[in-house]
Protein backbone atom coordinates (compact mmCIF):
# COMPACT_ATOMS: atom_id res chain seq x y z
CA UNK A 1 6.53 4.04 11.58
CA UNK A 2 9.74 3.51 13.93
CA UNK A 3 12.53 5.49 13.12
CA UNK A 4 14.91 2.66 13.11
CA UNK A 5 12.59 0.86 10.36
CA UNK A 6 12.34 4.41 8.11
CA UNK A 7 16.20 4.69 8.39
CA UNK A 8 16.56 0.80 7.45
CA UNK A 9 14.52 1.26 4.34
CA UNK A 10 16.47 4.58 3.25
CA UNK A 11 19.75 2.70 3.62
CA UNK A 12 18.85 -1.00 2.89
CA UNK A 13 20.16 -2.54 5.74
CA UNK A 14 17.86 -4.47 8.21
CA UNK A 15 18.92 -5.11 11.67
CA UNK A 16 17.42 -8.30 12.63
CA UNK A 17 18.92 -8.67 15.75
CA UNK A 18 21.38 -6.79 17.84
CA UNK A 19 24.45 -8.93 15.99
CA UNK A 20 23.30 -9.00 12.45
CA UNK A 21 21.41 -7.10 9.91
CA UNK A 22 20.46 -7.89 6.44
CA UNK A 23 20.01 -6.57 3.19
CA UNK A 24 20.94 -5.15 -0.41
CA UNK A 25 24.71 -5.69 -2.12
CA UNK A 26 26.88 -3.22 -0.56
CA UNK A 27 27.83 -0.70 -3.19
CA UNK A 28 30.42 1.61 -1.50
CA UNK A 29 27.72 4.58 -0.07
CA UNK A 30 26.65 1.54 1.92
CA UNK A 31 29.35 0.38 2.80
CA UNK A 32 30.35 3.48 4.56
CA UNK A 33 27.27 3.36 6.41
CA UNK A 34 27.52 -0.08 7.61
CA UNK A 35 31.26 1.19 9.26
CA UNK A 36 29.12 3.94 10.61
CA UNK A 37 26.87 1.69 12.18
CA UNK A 38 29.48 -0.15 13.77
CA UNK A 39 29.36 -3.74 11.19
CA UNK A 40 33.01 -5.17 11.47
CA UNK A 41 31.66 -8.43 8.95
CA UNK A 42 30.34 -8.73 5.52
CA UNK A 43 29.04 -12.22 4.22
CA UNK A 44 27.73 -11.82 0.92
CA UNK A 45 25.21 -14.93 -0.22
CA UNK A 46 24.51 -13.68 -3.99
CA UNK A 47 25.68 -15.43 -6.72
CA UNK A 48 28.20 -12.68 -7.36
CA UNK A 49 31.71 -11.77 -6.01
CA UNK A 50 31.86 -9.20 -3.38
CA UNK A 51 33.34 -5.71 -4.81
CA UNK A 52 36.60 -4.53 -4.50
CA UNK A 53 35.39 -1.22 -2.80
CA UNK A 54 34.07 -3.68 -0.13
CA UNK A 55 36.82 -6.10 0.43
CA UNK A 56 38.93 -2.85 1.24
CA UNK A 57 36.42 -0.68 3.01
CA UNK A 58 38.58 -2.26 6.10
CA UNK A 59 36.18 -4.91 7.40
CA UNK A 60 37.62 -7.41 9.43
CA UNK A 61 36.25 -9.70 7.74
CA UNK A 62 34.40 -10.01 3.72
CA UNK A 63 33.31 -13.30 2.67
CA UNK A 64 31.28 -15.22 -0.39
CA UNK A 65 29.49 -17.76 -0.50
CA UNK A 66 27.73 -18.82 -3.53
CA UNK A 67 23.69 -19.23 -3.74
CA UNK A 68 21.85 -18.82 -6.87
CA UNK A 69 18.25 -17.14 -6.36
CA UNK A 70 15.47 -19.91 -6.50
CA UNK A 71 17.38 -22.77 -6.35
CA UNK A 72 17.03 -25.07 -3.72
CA UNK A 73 20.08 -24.43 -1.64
CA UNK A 74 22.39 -27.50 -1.31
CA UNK A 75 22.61 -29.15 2.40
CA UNK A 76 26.47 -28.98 2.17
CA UNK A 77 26.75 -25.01 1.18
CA UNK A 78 23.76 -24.19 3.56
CA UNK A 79 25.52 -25.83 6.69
CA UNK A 80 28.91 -23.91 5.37
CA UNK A 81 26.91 -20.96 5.54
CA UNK A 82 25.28 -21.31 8.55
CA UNK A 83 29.02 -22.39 9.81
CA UNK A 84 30.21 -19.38 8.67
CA UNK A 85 27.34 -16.81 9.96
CA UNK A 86 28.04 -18.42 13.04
CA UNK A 87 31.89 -17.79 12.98
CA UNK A 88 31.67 -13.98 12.34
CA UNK A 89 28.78 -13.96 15.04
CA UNK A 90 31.28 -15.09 17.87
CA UNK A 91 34.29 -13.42 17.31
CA UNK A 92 33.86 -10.39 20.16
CA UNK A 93 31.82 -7.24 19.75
CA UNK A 94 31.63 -8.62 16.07
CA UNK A 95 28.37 -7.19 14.14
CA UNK A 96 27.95 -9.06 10.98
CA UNK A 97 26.01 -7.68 7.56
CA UNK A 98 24.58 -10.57 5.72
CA UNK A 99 23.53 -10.00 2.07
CA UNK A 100 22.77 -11.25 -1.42
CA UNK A 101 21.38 -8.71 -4.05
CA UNK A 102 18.03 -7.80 -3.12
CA UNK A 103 18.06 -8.68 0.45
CA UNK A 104 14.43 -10.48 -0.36
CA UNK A 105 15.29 -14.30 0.02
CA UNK A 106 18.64 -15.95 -0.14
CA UNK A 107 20.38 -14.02 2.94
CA UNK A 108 17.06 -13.93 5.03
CA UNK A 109 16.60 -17.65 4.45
CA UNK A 110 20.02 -17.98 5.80
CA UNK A 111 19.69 -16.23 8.70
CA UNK A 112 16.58 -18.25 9.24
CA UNK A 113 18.19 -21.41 9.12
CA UNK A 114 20.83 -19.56 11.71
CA UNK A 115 18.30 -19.05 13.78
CA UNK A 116 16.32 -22.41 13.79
CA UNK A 117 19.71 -23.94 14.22
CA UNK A 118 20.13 -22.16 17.19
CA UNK A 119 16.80 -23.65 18.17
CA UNK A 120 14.28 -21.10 17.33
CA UNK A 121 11.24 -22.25 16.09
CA UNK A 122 10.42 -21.76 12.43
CA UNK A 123 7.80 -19.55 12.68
CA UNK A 124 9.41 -17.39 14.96
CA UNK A 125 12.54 -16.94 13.05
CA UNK A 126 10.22 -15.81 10.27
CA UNK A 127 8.59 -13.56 12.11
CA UNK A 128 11.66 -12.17 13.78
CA UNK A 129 13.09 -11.45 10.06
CA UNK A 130 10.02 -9.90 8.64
CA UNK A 131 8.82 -7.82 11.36
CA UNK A 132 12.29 -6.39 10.95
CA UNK A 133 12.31 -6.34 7.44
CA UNK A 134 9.30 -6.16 5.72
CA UNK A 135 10.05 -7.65 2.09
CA UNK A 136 11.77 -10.49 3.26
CA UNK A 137 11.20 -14.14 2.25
CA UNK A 138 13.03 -16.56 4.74
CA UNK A 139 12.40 -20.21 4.11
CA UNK A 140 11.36 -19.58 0.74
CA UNK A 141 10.00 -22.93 -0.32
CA UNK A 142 12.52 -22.55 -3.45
CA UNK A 143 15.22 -22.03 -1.47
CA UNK A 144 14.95 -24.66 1.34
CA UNK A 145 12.90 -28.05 2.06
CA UNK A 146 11.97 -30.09 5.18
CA UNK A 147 15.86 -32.69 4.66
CA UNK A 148 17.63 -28.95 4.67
CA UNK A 149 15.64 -27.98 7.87
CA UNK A 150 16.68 -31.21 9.71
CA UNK A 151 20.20 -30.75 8.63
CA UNK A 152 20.03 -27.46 10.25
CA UNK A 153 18.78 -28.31 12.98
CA UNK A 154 21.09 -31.29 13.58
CA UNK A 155 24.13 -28.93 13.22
CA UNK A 156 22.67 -26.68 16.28
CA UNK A 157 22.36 -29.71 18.26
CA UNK A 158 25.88 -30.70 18.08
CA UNK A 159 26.87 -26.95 18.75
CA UNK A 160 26.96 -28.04 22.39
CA UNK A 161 26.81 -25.21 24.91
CA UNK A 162 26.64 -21.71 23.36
CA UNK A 163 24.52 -18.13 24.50
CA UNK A 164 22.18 -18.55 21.92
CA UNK A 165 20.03 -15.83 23.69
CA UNK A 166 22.64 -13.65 23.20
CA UNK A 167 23.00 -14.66 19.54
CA UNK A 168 18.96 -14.18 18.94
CA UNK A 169 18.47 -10.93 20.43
CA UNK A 170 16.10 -8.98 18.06
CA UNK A 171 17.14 -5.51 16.79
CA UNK A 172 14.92 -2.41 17.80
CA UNK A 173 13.51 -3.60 21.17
């Protein structure tokens, strides 16, 4: 097994691509790793509040956004999401943590949508996320359907002109 993958496991944290990782709530052991690793953003997708010990573990940034755990995710909070992921990805030498609690399905379904906005295709975003982490479910069928997918995809269209290579480039080459 790659080192990179056995050290992801230990810690919880999955780097997808060279920009963003995902993973498990970030108690404060992790989040001292994450600075370690060089993360400067936290978006947490769980249906809980980020923890004190991470809103002042000095991230430039620590957001929330609200997604409860097999529930199809609604268009407008997706797109925020998406919106927001997006954001923290293009502020400079930004490296953004994406999480809910497990780090199974809500935040690797919204990195999948990221990434099939961006104009991946869906089966390639999917196997981008698990071949990087293992347990992951993006797209969960509970979590997403095909009017969510289109939405998505719309809202990369209209992006206009971006470096989406740059923005897609997987983690442990």
């Amino acid at each position: 097994m790659h080192p990179e993958m056995i050290q992801a496991l230990q810690e919880g944290v999955f780097p997808v691509t060279t920009r963003v990782a995902i993973g498990r709530f970030p108690a404060p052991g992790r989040c001292a790793y994450l600075q370690e690793q060089g993360f400067t953003h936290v978006f947490n997708v769980s249906d809980t509040s980020s923890l004190a010990s991470t809103r002042s573990a000095g991230f430039a940034e620590v957001r929330d956004q609200r997604f409860d755990d097999y529930l199809r995710m609604p268009t407008q909070n997706a797109l925020d999401a998406v919106g927001t992921l997006h954001g923290m990805m293009n502020v400079p030498d930004a490296r953004v943590y994406l999480h809910c609690i497990a780090g199974q399905m809500r935040s690797p379904t919204i990195l999948w949508l990221y990434l099939v906005g961006l104009g991946m295709s869906e089966d390639a975003a999917k196997q981008m996320i698990t071949g990087h982490c293992p347990d992951a479910q993006p797209g969960h069928k509970t979590l997403i359907d095909s009017k969510l997918v289109a939405s998505v995809t719309q809202w990369g269209e209209n992006l206009g002109y971006i470096d989406r290579p740059a923005l897609m480039m997987p983690a442990l080459s």
